[in-house]
PDB file of N, CA and C in Angstrom:
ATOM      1  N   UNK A   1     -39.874 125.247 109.035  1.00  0.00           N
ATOM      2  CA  UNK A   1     -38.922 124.406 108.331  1.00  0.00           C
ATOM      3  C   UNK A   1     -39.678 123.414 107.462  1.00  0.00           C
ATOM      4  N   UNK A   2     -39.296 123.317 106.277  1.00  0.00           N
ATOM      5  CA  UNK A   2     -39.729 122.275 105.422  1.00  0.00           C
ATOM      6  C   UNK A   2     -38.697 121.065 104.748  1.00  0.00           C
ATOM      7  N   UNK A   3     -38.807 119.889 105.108  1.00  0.00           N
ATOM      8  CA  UNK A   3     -37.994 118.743 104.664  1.00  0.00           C
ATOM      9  C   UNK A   3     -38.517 118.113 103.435  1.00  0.00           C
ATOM     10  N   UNK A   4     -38.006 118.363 101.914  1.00  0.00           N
ATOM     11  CA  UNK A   4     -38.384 117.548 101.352  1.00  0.00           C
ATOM     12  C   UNK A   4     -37.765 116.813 100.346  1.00  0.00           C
ATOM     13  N   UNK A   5     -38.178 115.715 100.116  1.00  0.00           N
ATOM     14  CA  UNK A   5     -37.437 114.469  99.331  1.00  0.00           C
ATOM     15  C   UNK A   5     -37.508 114.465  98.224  1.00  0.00           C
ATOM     16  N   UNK A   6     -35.820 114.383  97.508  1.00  0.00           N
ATOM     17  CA  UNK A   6     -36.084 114.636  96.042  1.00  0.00           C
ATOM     18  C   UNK A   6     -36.934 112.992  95.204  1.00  0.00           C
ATOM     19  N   UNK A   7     -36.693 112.669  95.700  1.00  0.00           N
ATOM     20  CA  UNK A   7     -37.763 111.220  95.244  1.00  0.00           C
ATOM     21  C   UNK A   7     -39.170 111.818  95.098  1.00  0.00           C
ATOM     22  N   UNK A   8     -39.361 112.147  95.662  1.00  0.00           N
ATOM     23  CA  UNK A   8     -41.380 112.821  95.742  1.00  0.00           C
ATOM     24  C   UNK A   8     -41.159 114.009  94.591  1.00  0.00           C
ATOM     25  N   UNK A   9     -40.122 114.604  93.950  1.00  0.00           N
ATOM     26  CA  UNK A   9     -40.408 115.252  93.244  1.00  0.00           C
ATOM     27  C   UNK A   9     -40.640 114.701  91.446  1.00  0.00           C
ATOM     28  N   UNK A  10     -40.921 115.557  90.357  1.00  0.00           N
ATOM     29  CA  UNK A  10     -41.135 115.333  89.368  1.00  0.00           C
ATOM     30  C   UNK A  10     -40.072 115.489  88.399  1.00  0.00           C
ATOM     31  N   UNK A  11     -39.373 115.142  87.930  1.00  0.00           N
ATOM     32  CA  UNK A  11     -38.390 115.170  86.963  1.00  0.00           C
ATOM     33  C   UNK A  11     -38.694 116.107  85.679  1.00  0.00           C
ATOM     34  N   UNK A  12     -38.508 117.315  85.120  1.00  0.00           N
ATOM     35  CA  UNK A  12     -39.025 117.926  84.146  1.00  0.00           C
ATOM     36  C   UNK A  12     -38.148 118.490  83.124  1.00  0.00           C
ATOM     37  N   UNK A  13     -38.246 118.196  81.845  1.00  0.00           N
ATOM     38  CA  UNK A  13     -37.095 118.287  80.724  1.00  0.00           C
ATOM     39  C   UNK A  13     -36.932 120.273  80.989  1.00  0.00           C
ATOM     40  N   UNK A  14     -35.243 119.861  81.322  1.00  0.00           N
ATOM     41  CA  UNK A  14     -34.986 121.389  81.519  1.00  0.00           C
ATOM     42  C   UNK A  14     -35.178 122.487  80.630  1.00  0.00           C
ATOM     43  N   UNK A  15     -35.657 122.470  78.970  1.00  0.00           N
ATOM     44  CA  UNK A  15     -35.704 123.386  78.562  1.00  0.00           C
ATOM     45  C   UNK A  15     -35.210 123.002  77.241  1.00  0.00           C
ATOM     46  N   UNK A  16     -35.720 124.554  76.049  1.00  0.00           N
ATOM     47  CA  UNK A  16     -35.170 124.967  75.249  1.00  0.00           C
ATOM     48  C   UNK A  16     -33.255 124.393  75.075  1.00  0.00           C
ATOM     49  N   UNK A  17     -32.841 124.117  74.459  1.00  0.00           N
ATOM     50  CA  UNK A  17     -31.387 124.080  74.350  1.00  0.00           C
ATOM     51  C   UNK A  17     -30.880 122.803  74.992  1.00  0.00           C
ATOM     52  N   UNK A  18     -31.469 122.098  75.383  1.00  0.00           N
ATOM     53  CA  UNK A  18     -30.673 121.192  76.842  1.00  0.00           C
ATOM     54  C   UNK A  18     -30.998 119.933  75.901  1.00  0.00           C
ATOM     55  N   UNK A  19     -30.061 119.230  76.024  1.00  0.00           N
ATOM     56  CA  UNK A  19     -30.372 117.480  75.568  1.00  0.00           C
ATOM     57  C   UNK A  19     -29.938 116.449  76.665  1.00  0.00           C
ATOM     58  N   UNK A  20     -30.789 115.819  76.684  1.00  0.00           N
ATOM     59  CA  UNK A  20     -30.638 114.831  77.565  1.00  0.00           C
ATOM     60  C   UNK A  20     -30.881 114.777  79.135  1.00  0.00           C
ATOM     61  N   UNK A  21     -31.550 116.264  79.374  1.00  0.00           N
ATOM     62  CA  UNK A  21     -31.300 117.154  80.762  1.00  0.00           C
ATOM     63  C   UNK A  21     -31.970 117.680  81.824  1.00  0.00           C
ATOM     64  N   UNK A  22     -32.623 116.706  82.483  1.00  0.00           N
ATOM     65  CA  UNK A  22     -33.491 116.943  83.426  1.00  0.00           C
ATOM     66  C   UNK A  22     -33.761 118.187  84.544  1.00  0.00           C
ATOM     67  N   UNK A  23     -34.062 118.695  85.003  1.00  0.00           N
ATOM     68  CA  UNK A  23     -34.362 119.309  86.585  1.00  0.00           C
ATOM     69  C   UNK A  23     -35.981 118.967  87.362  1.00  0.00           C
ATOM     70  N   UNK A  24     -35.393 119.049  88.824  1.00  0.00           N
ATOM     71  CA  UNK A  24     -35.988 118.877  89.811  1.00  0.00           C
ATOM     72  C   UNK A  24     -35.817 120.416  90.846  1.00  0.00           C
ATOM     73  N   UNK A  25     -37.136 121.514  90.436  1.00  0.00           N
ATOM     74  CA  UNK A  25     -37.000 122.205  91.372  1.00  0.00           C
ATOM     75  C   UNK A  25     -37.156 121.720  93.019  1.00  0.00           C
ATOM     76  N   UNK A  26     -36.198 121.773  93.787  1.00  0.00           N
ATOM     77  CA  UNK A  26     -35.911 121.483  95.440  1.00  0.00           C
ATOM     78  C   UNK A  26     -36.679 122.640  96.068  1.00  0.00           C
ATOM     79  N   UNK A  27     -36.280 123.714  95.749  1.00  0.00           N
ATOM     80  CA  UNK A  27     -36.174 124.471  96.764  1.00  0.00           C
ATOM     81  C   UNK A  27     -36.894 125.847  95.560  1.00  0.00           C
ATOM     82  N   UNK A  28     -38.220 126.248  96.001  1.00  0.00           N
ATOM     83  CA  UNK A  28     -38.481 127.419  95.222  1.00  0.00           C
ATOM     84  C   UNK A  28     -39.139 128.420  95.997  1.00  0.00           C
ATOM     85  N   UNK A  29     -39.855 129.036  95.410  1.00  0.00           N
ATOM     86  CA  UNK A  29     -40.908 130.093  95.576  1.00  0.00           C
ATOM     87  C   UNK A  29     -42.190 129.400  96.350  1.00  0.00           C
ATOM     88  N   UNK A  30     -42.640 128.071  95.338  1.00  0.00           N
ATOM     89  CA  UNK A  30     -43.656 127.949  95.650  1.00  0.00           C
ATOM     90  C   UNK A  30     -43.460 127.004  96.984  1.00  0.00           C
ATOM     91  N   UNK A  31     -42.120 126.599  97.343  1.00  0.00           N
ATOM     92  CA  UNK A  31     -41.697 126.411  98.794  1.00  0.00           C
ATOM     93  C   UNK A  31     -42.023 127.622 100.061  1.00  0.00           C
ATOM     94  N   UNK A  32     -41.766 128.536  99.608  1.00  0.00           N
ATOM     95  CA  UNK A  32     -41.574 129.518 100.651  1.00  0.00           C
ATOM     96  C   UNK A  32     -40.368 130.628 100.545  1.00  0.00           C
ATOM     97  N   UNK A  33     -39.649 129.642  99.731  1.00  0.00           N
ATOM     98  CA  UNK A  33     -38.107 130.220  99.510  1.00  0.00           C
ATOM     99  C   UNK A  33     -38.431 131.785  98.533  1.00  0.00           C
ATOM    100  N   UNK A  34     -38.267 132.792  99.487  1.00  0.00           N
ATOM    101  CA  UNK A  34     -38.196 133.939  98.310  1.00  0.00           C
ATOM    102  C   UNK A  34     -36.590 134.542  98.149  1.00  0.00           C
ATOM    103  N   UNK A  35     -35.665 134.346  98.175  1.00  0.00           N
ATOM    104  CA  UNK A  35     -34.677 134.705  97.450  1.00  0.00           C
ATOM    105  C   UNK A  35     -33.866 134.167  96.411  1.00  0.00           C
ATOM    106  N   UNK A  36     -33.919 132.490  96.545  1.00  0.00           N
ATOM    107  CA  UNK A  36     -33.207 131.493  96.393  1.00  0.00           C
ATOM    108  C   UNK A  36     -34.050 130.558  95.866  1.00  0.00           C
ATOM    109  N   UNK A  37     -33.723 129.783  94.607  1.00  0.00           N
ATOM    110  CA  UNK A  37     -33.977 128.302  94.491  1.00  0.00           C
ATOM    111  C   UNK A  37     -33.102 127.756  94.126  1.00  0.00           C
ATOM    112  N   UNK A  38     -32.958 126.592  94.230  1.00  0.00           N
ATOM    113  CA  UNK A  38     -32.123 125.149  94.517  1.00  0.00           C
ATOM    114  C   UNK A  38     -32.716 124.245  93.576  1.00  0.00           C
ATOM    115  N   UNK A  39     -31.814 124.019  92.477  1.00  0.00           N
ATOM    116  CA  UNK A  39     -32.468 122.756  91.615  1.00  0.00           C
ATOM    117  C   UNK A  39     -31.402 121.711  91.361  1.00  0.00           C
ATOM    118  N   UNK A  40     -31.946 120.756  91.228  1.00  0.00           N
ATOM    119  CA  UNK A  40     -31.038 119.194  90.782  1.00  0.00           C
ATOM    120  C   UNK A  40     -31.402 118.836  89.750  1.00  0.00           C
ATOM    121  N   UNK A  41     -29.832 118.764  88.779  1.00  0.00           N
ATOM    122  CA  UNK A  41     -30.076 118.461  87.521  1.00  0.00           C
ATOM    123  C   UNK A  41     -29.419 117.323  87.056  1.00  0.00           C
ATOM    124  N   UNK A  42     -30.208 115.940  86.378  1.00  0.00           N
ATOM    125  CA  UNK A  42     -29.249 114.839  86.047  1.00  0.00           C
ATOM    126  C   UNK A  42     -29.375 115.277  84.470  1.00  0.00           C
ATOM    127  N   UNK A  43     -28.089 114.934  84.165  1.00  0.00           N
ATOM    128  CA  UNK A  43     -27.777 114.791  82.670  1.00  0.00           C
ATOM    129  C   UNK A  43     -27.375 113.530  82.246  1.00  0.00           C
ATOM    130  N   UNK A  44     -27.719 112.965  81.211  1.00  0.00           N
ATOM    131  CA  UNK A  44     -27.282 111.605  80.617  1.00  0.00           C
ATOM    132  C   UNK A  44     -26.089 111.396  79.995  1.00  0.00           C
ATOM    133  N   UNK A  45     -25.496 110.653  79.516  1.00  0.00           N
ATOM    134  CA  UNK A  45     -24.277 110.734  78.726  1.00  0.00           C
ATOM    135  C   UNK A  45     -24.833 111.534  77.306  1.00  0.00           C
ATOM    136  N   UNK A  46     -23.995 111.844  76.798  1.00  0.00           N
ATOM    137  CA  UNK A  46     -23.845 113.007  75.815  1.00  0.00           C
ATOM    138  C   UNK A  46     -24.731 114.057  75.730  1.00  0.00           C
ATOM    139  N   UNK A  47     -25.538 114.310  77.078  1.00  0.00           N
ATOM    140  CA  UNK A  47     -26.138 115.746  77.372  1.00  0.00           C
ATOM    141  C   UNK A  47     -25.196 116.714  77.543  1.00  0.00           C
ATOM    142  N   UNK A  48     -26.006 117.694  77.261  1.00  0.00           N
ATOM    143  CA  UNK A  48     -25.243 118.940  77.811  1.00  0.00           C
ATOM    144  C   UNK A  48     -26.491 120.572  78.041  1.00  0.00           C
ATOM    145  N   UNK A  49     -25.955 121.344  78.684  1.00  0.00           N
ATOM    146  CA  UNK A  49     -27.425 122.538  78.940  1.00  0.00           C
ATOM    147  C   UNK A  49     -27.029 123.536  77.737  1.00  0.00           C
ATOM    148  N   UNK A  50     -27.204 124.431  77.092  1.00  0.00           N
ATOM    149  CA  UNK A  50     -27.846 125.359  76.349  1.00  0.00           C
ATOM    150  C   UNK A  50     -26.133 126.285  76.851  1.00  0.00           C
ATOM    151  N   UNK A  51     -25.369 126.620  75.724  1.00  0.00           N
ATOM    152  CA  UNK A  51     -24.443 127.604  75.695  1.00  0.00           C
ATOM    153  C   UNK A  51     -25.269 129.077  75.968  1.00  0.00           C
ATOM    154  N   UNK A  52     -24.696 129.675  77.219  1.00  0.00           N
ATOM    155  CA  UNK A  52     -25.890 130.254  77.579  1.00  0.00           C
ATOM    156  C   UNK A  52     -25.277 131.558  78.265  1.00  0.00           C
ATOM    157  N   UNK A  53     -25.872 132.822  78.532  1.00  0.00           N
ATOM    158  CA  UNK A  53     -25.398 134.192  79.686  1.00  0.00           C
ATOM    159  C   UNK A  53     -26.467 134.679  80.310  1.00  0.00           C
ATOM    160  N   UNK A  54     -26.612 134.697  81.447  1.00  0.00           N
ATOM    161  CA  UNK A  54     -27.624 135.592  82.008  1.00  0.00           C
ATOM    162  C   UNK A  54     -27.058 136.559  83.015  1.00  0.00           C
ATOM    163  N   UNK A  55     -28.378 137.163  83.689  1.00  0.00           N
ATOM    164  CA  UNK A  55     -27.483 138.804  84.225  1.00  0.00           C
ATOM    165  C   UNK A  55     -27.238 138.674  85.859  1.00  0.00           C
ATOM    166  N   UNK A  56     -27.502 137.244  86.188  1.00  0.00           N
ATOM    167  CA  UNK A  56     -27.087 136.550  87.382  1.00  0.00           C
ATOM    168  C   UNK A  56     -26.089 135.533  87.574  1.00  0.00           C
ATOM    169  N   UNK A  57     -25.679 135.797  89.187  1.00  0.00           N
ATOM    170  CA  UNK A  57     -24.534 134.897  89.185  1.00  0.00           C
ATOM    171  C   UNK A  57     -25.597 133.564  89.304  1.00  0.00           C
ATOM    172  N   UNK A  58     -24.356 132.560  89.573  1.00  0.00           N
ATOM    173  CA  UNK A  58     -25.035 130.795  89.845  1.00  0.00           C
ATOM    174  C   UNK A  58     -24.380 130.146  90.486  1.00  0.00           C
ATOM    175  N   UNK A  59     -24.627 129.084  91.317  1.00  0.00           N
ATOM    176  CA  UNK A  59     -23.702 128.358  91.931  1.00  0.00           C
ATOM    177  C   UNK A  59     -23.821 127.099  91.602  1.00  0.00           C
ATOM    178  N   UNK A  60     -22.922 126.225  91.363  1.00  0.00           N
ATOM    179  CA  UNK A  60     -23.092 124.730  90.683  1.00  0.00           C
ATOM    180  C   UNK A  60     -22.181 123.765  92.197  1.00  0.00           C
ATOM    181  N   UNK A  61     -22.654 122.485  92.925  1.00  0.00           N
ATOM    182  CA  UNK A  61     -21.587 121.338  93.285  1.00  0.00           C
ATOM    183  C   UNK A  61     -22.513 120.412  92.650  1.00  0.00           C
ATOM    184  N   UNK A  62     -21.121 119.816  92.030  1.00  0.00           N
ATOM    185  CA  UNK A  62     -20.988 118.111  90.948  1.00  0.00           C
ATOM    186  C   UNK A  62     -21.676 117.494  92.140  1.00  0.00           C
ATOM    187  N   UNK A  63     -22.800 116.691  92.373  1.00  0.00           N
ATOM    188  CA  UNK A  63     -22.868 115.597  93.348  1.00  0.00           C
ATOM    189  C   UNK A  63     -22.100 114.331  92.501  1.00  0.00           C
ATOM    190  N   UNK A  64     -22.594 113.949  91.458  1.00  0.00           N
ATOM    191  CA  UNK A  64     -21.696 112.692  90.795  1.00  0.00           C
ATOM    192  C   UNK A  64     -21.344 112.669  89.612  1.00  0.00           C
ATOM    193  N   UNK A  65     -20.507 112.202  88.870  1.00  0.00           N
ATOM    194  CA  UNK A  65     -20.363 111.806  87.674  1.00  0.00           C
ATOM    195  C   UNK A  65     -19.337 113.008  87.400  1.00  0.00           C
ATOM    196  N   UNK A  66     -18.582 113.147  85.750  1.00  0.00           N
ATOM    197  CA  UNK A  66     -17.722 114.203  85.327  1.00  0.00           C
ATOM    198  C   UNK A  66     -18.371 114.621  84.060  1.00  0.00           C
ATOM    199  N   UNK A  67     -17.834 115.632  83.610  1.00  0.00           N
ATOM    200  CA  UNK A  67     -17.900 115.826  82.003  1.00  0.00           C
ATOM    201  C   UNK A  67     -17.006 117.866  82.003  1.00  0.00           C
ATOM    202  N   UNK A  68     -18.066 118.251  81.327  1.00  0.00           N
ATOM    203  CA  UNK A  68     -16.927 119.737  80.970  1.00  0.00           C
ATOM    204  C   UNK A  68     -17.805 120.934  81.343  1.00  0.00           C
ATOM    205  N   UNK A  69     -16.825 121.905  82.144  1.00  0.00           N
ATOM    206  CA  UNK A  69     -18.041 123.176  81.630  1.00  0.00           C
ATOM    207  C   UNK A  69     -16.730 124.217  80.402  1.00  0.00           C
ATOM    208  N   UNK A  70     -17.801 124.225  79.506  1.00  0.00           N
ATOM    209  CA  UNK A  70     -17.542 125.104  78.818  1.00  0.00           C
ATOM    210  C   UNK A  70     -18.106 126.490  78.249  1.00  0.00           C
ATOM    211  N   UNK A  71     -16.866 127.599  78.360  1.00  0.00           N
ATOM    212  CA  UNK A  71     -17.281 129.033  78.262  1.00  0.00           C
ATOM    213  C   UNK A  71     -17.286 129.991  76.962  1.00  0.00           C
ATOM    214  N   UNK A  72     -17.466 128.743  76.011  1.00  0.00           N
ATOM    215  CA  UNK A  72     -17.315 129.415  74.622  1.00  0.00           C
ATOM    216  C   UNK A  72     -16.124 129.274  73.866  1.00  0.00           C
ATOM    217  N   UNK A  73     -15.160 129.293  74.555  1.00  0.00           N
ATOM    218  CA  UNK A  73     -13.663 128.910  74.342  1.00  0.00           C
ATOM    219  C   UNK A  73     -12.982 128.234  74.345  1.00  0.00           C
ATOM    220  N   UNK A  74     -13.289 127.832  75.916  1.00  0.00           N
ATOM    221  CA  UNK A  74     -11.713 126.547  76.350  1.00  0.00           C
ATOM    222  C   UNK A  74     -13.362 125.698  77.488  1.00  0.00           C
ATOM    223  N   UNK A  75     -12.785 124.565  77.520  1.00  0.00           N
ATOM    224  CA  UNK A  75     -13.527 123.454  78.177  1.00  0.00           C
ATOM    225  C   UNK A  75     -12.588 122.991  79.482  1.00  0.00           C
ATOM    226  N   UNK A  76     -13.050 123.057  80.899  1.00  0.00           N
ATOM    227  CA  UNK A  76     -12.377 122.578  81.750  1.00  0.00           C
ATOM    228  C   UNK A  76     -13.385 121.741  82.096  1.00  0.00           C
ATOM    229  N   UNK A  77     -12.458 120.821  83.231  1.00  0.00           N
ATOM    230  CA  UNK A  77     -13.032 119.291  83.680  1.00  0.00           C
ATOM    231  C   UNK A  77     -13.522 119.476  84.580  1.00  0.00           C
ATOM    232  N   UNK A  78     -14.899 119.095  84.912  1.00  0.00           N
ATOM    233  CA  UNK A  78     -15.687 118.936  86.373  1.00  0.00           C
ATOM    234  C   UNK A  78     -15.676 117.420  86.985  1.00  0.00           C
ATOM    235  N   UNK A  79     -15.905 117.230  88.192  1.00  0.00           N
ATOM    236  CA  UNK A  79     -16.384 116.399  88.663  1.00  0.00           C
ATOM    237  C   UNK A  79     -17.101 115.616  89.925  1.00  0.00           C
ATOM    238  N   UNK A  80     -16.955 114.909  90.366  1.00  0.00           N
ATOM    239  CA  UNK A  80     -18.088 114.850  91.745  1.00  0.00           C
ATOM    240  C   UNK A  80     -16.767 115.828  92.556  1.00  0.00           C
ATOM    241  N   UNK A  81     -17.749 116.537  93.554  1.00  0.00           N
ATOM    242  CA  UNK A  81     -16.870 117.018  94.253  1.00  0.00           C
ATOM    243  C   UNK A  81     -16.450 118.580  94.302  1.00  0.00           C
ATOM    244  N   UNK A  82     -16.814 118.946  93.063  1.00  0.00           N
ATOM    245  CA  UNK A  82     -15.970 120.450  92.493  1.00  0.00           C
ATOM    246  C   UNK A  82     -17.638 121.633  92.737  1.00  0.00           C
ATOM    247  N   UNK A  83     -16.852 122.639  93.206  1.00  0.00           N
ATOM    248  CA  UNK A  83     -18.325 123.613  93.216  1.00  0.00           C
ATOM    249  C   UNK A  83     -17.826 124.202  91.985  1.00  0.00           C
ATOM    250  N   UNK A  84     -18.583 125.459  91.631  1.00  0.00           N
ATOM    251  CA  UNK A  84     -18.486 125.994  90.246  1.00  0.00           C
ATOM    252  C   UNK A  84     -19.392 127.167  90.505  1.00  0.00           C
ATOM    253  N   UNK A  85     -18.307 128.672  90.367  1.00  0.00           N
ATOM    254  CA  UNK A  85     -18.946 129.817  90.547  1.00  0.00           C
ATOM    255  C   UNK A  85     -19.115 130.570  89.222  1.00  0.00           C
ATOM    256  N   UNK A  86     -20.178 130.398  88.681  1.00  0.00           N
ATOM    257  CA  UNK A  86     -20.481 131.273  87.132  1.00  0.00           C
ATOM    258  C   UNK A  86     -21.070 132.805  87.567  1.00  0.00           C
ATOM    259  N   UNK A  87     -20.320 133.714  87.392  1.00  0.00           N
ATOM    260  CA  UNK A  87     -20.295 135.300  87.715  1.00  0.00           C
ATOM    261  C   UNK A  87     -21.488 135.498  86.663  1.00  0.00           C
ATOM    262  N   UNK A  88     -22.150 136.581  86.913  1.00  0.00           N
ATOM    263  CA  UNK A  88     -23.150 137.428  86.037  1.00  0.00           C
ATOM    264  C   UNK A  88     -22.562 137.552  84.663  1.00  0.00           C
ATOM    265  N   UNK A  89     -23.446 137.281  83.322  1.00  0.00           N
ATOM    266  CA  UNK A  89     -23.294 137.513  82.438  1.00  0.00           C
ATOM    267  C   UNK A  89     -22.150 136.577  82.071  1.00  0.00           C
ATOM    268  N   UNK A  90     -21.136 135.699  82.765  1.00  0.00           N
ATOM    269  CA  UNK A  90     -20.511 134.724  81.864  1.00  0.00           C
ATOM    270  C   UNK A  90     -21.305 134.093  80.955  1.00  0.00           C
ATOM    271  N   UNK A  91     -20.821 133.476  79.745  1.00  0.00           N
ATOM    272  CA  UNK A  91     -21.309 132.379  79.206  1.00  0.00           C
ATOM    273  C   UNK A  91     -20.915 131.334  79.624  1.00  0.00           C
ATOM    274  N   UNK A  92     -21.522 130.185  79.736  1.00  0.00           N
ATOM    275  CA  UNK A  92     -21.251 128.710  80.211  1.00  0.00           C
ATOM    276  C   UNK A  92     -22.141 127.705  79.592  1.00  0.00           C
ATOM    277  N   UNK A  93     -21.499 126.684  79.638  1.00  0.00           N
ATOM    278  CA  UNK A  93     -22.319 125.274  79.037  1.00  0.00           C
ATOM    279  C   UNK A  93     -21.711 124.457  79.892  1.00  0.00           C
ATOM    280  N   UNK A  94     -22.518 123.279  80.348  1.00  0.00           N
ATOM    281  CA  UNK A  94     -21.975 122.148  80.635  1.00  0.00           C
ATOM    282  C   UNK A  94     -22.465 121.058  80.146  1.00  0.00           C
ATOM    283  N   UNK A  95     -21.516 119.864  79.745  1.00  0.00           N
ATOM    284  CA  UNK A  95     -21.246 118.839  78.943  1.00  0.00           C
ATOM    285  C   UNK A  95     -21.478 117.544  79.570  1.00  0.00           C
ATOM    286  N   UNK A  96     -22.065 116.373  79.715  1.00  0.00           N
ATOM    287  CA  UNK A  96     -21.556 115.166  79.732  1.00  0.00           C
ATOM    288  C   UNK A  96     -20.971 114.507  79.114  1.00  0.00           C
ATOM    289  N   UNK A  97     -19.806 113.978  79.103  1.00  0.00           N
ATOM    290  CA  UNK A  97     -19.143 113.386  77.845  1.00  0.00           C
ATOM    291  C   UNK A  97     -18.611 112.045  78.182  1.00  0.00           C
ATOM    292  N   UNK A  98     -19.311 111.835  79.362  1.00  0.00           N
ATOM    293  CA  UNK A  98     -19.090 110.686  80.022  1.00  0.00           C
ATOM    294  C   UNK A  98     -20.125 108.956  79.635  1.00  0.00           C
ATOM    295  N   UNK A  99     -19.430 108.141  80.453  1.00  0.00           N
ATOM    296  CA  UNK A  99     -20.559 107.210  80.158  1.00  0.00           C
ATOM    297  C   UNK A  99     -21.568 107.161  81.122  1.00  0.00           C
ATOM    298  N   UNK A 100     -21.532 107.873  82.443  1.00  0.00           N
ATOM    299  CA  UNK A 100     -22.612 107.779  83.113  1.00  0.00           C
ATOM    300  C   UNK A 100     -23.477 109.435  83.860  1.00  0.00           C
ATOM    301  N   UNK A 101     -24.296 109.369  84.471  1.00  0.00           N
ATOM    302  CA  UNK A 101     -25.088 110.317  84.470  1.00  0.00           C
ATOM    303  C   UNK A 101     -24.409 111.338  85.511  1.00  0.00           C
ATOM    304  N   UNK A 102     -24.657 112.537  85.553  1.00  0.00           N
ATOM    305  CA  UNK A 102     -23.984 113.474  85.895  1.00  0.00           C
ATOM    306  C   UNK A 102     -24.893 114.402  86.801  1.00  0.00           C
ATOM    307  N   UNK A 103     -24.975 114.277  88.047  1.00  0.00           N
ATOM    308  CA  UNK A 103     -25.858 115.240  88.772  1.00  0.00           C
ATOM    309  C   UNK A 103     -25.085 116.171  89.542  1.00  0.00           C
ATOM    310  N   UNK A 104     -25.952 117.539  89.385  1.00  0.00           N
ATOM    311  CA  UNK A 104     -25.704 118.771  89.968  1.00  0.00           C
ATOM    312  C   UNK A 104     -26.844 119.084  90.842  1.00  0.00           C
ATOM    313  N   UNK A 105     -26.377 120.165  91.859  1.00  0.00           N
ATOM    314  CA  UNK A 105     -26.691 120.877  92.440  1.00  0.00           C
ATOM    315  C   UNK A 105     -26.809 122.497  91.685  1.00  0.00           C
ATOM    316  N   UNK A 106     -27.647 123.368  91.635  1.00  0.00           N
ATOM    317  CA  UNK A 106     -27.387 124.694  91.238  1.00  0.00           C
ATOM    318  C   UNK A 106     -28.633 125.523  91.744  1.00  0.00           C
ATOM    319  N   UNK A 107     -27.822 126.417  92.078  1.00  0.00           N
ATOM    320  CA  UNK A 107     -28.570 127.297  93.067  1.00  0.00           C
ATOM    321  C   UNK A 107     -28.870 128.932  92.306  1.00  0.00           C
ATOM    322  N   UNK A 108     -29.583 129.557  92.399  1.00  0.00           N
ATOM    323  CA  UNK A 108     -29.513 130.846  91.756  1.00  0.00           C
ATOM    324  C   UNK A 108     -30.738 131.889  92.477  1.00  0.00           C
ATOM    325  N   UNK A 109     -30.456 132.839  92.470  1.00  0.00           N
ATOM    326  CA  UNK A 109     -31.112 134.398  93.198  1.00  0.00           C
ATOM    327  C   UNK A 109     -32.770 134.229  92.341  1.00  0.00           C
ATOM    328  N   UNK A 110     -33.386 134.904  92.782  1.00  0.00           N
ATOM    329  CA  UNK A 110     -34.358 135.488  92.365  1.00  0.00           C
ATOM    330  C   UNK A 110     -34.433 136.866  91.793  1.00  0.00           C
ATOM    331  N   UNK A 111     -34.751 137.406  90.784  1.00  0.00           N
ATOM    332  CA  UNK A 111     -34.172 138.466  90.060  1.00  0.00           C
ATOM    333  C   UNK A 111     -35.839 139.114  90.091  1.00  0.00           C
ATOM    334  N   UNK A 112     -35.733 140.543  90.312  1.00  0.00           N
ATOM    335  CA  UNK A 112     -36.979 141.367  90.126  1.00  0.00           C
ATOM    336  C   UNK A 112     -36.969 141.509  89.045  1.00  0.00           C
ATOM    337  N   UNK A 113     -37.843 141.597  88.232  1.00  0.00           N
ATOM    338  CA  UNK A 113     -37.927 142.557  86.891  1.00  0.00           C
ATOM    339  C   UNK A 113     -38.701 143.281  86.538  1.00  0.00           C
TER     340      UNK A 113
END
């Protein structure tokens, strides 16, 4: 078993596409974890991640704050509290459109290739 504190970790700009949009890998590979990693992502006000599809599902819970996920189309409301199941190959974005910071949970498979 390994316990560890997201405080001890490093905050790292999530990427290509993302404004304002941090992650903290929790839980990886180089944990031990081979199926699964677990990352925490804060977003700032008027962040949002990369309108995006991949060939895996994902799992999202709001720990705090609200804003939108949107699927290309129509924009529904998230917020602390709400999980969020994005199926393989959806497109999704999520939004802060709030005034304060917005942290997630999101979890996703490990994919062979």
């Amino acid at each position: 078993m390994k316990i560890l504190n997201c405080s001890d970790l490093e905050a790292k700009d999530a990427g290509k596409g993302t404004s304002k949009l941090t992650v903290k890998w929790l839980i990886a590979k180089e944990t031990g974890a081979e199926h699964f990693a677990m990352r925490l992502f804060e977003m700032e006000p008027d962040g949002h991640s990369p309108l995006h599809n991949h060939p895996w599902e994902h799992e999202i819970f709001i720990l705090e704050g609200e804003g939108v996920a949107f699927d290309g189309t129509k924009e529904k409301r998230i917020k602390a509290g709400d999980a969020i199941f994005i199926p393989q190959n959806e497109k999704h974005q999520l939004r802060n459109n709030s005034k304060k910071t917005l942290r997630l949970l999101c979890l996703i498979p490990y994919i062979e290739e």
